[in-house]
N, C-alpha and C. Protein backbone atom coordinates (compact mmCIF):
# COMPACT_ATOMS: atom_id res chain seq x y z
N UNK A 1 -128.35 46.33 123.98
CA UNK A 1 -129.10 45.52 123.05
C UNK A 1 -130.40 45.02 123.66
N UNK A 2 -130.26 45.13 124.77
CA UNK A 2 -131.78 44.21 125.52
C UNK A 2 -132.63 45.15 126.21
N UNK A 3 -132.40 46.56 125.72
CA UNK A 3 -133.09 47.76 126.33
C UNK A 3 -134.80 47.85 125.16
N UNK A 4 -135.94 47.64 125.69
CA UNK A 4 -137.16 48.18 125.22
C UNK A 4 -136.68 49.58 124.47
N UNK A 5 -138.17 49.96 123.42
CA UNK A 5 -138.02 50.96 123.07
C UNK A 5 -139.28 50.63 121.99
N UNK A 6 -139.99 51.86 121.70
CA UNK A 6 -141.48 51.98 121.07
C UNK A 6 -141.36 52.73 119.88
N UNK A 7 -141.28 51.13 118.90
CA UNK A 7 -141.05 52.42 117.22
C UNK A 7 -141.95 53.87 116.89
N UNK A 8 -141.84 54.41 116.72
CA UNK A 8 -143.14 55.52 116.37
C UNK A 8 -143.83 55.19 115.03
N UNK A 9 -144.79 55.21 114.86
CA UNK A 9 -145.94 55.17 113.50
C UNK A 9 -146.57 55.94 112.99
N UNK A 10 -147.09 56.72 111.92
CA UNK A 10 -148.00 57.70 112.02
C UNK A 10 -149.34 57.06 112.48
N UNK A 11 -150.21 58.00 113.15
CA UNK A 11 -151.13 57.61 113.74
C UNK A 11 -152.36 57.11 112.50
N UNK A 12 -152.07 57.28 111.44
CA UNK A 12 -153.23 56.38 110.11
C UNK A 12 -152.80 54.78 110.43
N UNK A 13 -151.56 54.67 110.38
CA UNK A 13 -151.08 53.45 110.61
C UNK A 13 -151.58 52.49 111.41
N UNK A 14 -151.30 53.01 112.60
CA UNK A 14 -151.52 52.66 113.66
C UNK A 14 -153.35 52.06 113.84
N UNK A 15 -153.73 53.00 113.49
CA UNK A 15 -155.34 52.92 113.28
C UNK A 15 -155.45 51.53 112.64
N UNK A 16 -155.58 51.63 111.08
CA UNK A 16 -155.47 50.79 110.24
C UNK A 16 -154.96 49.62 110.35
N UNK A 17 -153.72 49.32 111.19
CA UNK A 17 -153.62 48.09 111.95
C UNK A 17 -154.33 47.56 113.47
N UNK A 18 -154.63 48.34 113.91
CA UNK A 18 -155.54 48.43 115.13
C UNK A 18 -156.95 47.72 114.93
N UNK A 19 -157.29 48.11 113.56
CA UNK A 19 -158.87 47.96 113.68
C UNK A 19 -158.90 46.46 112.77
N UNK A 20 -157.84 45.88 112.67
CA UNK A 20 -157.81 44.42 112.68
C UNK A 20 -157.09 43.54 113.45
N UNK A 21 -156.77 44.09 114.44
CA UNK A 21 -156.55 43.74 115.59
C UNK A 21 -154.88 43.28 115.59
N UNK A 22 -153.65 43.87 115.06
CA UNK A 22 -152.80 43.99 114.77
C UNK A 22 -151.71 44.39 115.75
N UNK A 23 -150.68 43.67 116.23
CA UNK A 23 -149.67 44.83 117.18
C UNK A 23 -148.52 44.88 116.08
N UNK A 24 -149.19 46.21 115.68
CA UNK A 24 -147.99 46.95 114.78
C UNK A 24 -146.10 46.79 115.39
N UNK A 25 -145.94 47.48 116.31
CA UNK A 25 -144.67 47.14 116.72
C UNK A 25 -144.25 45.51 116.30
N UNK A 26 -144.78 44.84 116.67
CA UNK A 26 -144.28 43.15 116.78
C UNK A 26 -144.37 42.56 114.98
N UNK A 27 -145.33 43.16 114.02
CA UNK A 27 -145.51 43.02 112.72
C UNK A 27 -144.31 43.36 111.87
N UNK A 28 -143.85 44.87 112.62
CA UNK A 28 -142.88 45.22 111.67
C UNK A 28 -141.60 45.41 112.68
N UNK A 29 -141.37 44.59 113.25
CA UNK A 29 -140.26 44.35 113.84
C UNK A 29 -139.26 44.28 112.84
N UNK A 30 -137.60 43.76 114.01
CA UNK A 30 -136.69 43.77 112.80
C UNK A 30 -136.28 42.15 112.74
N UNK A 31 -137.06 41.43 113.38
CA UNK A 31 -137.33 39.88 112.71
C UNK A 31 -136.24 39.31 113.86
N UNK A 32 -136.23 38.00 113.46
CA UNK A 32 -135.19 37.21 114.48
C UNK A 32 -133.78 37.49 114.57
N UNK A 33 -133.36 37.43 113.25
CA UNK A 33 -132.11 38.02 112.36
C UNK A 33 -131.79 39.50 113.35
N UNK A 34 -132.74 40.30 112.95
CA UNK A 34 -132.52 41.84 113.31
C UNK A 34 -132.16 41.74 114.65
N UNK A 35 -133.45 41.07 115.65
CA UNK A 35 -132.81 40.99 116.85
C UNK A 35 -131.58 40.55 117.45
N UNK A 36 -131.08 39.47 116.81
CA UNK A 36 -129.98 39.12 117.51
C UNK A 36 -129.09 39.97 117.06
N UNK A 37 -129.16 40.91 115.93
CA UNK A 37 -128.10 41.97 115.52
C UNK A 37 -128.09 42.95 116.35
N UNK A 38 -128.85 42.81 117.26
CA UNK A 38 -129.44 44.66 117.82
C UNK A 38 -130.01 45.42 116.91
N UNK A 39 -130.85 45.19 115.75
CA UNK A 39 -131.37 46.39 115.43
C UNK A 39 -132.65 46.63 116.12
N UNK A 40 -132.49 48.04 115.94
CA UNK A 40 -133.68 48.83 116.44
C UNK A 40 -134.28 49.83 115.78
N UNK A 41 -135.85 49.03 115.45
CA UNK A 41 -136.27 50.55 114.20
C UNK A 41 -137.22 51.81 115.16
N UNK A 42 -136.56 53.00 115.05
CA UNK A 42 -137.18 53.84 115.85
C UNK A 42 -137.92 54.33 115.13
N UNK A 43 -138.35 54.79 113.97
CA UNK A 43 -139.28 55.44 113.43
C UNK A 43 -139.38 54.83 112.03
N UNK A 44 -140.75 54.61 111.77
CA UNK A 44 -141.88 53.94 110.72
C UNK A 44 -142.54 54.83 110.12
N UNK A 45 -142.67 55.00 108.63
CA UNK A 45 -143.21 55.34 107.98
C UNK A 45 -143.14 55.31 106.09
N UNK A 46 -144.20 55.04 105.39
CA UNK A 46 -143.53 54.86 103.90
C UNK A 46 -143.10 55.67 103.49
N UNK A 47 -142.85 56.56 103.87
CA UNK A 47 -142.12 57.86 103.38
C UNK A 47 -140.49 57.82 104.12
N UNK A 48 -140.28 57.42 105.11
CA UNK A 48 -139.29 57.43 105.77
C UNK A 48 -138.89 55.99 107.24
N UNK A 49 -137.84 55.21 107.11
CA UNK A 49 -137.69 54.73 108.37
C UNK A 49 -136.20 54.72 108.82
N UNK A 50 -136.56 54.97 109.85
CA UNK A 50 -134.97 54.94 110.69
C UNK A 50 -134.69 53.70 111.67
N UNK A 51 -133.68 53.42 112.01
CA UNK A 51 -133.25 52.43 112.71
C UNK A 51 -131.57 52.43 112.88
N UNK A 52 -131.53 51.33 113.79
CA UNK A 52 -129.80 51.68 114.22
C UNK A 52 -129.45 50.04 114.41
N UNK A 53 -127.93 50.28 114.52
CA UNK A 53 -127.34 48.66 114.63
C UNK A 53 -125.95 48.97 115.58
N UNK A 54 -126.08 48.29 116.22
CA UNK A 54 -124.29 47.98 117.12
C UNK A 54 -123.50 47.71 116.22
N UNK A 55 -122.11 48.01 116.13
CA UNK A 55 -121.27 47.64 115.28
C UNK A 55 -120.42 46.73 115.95
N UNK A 56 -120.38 46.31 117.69
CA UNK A 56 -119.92 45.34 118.53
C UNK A 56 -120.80 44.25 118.07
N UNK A 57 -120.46 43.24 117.96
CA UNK A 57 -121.20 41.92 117.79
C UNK A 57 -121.38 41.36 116.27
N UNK A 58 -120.82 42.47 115.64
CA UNK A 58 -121.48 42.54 113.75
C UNK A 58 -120.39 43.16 113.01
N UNK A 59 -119.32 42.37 113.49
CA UNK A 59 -117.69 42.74 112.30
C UNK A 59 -117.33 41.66 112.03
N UNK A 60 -116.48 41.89 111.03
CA UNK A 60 -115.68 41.03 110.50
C UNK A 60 -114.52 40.91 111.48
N UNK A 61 -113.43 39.64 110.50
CA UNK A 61 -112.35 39.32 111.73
C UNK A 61 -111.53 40.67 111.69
N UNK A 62 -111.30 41.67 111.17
CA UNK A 62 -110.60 42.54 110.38
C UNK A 62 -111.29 43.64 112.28
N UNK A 63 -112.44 43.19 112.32
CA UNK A 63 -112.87 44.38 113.34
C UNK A 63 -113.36 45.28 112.57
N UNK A 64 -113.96 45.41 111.88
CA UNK A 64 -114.50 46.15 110.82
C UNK A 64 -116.19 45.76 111.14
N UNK A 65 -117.22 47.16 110.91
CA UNK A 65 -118.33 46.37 110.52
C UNK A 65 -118.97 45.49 109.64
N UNK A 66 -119.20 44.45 109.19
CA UNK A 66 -118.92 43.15 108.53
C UNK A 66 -120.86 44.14 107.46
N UNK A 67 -119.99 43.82 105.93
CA UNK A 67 -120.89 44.37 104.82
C UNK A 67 -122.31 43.64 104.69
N UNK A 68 -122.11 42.03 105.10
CA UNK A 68 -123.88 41.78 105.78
C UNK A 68 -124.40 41.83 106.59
N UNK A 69 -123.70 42.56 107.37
CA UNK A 69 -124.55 43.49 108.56
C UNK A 69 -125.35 44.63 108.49
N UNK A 70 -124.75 45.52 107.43
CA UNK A 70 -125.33 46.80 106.37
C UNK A 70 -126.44 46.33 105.96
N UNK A 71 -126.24 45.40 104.95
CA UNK A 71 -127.18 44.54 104.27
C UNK A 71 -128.37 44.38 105.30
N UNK A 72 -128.04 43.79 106.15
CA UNK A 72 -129.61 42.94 107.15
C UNK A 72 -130.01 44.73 107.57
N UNK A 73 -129.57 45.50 108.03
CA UNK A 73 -129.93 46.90 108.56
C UNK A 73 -130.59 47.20 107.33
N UNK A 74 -129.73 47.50 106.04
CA UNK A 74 -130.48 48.14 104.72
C UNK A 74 -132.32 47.56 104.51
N UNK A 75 -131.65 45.87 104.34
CA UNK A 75 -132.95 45.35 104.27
C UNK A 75 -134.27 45.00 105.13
N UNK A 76 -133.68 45.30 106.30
CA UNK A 76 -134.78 45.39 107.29
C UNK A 76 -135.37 46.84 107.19
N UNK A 77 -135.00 47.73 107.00
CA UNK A 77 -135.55 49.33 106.78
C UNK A 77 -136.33 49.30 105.31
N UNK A 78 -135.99 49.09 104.81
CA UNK A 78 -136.53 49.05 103.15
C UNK A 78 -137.53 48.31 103.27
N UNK A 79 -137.28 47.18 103.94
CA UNK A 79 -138.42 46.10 104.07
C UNK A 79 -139.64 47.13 104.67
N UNK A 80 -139.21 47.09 105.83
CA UNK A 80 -140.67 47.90 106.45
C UNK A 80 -140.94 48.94 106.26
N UNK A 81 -140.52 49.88 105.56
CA UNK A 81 -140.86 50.75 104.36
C UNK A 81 -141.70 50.39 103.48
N UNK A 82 -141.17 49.39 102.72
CA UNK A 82 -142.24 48.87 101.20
C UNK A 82 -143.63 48.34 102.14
N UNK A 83 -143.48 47.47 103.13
CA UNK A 83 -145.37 46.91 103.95
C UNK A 83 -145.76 48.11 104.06
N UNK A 84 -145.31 49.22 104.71
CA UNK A 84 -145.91 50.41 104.91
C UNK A 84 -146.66 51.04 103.71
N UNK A 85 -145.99 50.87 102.34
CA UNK A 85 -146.33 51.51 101.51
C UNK A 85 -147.69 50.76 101.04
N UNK A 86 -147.29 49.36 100.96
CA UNK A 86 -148.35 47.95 100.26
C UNK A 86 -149.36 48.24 101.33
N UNK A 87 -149.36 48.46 102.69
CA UNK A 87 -150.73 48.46 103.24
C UNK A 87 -150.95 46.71 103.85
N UNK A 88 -152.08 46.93 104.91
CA UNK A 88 -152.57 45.79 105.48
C UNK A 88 -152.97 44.81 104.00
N UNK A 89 -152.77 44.83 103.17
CA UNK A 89 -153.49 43.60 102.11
C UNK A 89 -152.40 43.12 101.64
N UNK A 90 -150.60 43.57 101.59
CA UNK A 90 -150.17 43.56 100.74
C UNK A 90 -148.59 42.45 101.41
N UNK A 91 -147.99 41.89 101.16
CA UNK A 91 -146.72 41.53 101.57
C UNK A 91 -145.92 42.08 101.01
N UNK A 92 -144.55 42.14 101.23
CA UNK A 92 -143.43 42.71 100.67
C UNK A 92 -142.73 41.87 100.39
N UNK A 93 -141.94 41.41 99.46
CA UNK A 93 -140.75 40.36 99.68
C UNK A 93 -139.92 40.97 98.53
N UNK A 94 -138.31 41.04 99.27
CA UNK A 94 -137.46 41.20 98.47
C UNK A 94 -136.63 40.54 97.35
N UNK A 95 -136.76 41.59 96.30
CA UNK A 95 -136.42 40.57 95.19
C UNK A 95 -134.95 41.45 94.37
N UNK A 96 -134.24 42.47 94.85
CA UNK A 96 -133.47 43.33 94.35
C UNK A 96 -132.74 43.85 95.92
N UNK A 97 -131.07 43.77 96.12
CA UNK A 97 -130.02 44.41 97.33
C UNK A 97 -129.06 44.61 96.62
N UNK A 98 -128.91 46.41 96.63
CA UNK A 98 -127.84 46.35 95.90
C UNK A 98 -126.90 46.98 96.85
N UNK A 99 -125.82 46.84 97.84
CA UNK A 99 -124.96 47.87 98.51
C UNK A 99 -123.30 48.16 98.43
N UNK A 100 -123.02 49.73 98.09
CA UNK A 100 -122.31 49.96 98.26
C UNK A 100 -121.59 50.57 99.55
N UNK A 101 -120.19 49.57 99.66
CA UNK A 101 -119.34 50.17 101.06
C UNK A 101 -118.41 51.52 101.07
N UNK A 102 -118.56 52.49 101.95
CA UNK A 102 -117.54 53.79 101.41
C UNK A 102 -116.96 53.49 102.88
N UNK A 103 -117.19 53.14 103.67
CA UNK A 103 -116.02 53.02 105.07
C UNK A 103 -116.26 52.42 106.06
N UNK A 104 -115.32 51.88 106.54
CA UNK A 104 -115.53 50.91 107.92
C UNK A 104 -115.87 52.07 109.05
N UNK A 105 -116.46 50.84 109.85
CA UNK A 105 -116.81 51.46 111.36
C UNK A 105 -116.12 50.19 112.38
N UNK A 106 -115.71 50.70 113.43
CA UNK A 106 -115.40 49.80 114.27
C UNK A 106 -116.08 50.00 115.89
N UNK A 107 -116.97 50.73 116.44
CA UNK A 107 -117.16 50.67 117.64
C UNK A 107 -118.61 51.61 116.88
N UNK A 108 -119.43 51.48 118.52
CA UNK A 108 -120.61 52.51 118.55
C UNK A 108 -122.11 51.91 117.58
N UNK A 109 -122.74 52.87 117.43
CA UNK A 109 -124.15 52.44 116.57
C UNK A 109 -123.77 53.33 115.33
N UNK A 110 -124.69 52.45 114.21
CA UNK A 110 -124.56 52.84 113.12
C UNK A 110 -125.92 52.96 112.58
N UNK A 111 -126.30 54.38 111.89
CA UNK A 111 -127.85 54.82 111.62
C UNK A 111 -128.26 54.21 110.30
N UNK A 112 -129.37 53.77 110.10
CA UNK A 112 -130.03 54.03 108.61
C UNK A 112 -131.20 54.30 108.54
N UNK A 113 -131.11 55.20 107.56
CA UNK A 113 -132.12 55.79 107.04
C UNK A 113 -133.16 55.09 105.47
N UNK A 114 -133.68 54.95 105.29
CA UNK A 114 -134.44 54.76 104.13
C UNK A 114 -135.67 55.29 103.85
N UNK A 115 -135.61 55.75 102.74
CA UNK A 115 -136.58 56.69 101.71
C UNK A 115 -137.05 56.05 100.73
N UNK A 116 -137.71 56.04 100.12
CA UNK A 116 -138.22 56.08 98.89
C UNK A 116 -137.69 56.46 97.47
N UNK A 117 -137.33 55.53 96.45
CA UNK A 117 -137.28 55.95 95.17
C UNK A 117 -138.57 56.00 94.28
N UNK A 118 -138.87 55.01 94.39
CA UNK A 118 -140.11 54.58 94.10
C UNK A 118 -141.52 53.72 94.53
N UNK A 119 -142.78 53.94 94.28
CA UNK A 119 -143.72 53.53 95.23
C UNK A 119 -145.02 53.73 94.24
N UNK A 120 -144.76 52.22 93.58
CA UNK A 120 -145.71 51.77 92.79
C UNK A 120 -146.81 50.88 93.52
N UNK A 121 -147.82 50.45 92.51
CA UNK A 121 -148.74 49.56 92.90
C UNK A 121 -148.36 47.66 93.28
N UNK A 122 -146.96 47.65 92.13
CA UNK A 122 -146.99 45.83 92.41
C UNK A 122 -145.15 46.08 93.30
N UNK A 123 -144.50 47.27 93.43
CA UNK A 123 -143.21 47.17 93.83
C UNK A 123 -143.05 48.61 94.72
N UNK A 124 -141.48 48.50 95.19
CA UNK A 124 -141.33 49.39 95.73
C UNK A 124 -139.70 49.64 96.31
N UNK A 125 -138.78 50.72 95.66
CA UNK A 125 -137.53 50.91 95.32
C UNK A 125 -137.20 52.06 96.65
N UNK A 126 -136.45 51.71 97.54
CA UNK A 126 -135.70 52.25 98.81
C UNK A 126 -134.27 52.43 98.24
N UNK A 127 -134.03 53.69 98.79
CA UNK A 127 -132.31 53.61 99.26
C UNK A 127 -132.20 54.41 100.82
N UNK A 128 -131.07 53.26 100.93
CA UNK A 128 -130.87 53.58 102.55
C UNK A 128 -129.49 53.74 103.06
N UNK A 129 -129.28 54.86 103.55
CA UNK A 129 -128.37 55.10 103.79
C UNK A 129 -127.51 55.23 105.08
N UNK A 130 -126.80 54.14 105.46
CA UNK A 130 -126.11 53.83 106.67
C UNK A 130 -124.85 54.83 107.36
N UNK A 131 -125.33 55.72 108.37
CA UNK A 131 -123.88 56.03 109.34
C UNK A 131 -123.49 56.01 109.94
N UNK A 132 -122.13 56.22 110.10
CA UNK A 132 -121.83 56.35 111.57
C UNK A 132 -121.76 57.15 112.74
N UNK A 133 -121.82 57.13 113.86
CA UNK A 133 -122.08 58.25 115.12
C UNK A 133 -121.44 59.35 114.35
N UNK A 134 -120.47 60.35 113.47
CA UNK A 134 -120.09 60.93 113.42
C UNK A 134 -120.90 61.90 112.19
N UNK A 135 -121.71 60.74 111.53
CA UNK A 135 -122.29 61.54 110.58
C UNK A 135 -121.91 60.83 108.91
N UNK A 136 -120.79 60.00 109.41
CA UNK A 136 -120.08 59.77 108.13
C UNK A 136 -120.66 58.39 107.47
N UNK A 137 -120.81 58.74 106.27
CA UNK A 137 -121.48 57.53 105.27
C UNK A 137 -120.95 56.42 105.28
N UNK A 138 -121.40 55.00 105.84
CA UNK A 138 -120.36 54.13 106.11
C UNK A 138 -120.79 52.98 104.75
N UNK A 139 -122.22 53.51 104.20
CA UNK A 139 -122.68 52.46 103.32
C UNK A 139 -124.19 53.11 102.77
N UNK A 140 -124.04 52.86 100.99
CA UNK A 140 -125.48 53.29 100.82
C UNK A 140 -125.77 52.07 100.05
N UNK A 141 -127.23 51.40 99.95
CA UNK A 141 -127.78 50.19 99.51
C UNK A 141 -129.16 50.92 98.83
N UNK A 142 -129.71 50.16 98.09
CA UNK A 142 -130.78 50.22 97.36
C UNK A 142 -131.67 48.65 97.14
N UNK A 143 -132.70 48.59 97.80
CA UNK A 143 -133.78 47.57 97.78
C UNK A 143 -134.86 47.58 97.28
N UNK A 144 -135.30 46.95 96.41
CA UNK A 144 -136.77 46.54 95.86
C UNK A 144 -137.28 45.87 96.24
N UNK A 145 -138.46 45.71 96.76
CA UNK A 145 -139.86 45.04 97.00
C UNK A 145 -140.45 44.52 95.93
N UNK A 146 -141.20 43.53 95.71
CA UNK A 146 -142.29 42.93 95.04
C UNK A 146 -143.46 42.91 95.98
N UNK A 147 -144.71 43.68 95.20
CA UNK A 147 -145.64 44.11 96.98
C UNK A 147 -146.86 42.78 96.27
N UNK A 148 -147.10 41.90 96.82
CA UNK A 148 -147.93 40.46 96.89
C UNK A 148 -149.33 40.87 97.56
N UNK A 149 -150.52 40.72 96.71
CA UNK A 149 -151.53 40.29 97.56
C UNK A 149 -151.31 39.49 98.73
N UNK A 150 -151.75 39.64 100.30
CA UNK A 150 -151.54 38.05 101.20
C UNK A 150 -152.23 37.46 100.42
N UNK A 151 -153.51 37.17 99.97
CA UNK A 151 -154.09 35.97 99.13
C UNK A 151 -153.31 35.24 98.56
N UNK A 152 -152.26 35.93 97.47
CA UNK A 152 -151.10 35.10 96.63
C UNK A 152 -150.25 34.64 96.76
N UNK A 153 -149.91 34.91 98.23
CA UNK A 153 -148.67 34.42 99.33
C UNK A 153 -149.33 32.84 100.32
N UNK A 154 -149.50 31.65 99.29
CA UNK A 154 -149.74 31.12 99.83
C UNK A 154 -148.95 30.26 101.20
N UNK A 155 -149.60 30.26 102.56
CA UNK A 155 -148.52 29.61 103.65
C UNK A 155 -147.94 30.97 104.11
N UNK A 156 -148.19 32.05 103.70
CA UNK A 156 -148.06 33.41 104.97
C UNK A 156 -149.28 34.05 105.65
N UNK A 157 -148.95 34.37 106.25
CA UNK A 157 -150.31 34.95 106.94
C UNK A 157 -149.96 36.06 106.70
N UNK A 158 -151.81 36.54 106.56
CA UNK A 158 -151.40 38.34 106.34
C UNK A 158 -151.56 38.96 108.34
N UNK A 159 -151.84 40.06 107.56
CA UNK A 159 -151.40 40.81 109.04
C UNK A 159 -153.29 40.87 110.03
N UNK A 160 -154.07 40.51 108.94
CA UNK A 160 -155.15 40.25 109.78
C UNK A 160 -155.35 38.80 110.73
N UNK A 161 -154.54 37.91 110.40
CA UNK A 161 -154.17 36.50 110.91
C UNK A 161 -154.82 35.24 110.41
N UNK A 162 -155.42 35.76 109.60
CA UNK A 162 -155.96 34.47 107.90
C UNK A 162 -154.76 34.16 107.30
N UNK A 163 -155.44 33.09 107.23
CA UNK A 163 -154.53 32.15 106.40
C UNK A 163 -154.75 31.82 105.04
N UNK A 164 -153.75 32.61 104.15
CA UNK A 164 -154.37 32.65 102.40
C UNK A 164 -154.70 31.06 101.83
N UNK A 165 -155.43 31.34 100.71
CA UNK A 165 -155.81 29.76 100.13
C UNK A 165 -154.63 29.25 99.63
């Protein structure tokens, strides 16, 4: 859990946050939450993000991987999916989690993936799909975005480090 590691971005990205002086990695992290879960998002993009979660530290009493653990993995991938899509002007905030459980996991890392359903101008519809080391579907979720001007997000900062009216 306390091992470094360098999400990948496409290099437009990267740019585009660069030239407002942005550290992409630390922007689209997987937040406080994520960290203390162990997640780790290895690859960024609105078309696609991946990331992983320990299933030690994040079960239920049952020893099972505990279903808001899925959840924080689902919604941390979807999340930084939809900013990716909204762009440096835009916030994301979730307003739609829908997940279904098809099987426990009890040991090892568990993958998710999230894609795209949809990728409009004011929203943006992910499903992500969680497994386990073996391949096997342990959980699929579906998240919506509401994509916010920063201007209209008053009391967040956007990613250039202004502070909206």
């Amino acid at each position: 859990m306390g091992e470094q590691h360098t999400t990948k971005f496409p290099q437009e990205v990267i740019d585009e946050y660069a030239a407002l002086g942005v550290d992409l990695p630390a922007l689209f992290s997987a937040g406080n939450l994520g960290r203390r879960m162990g997640v780790q998002i290895l690859e960024a993009a609105a078309d696609r993000v991946v990331g992983t979660m320990p299933v030690e530290g994040n079960t239920q009493p049952y020893g099972l991987l505990h279903g808001g653990a899925s959840a924080v993995l689902a919604e941390t991938l979807g999340s930084v999916g939809s900013m990716l899509h909204g762009g440096s002007k835009k916030i994301a905030v979730g307003v739609d989690l829908n997940c279904t459980h098809h099987r426990g996991a009890r040991s090892g890392l568990v993958t998710g993936v999230a894609t795209p359903v949809h990728r409009g101008r004011s929203t943006a519809t992910y499903e992500i799909v969680i497994s386990d080391e073996d391949g096997k579907r342990v959980c699929t979720a579906r998240l919506t975005c509401l994509l916010r001007p920063v201007d209209a997000m008053p009391g967040i900062e956007g990613p250039d480090g202004g502070s909206p009216a």
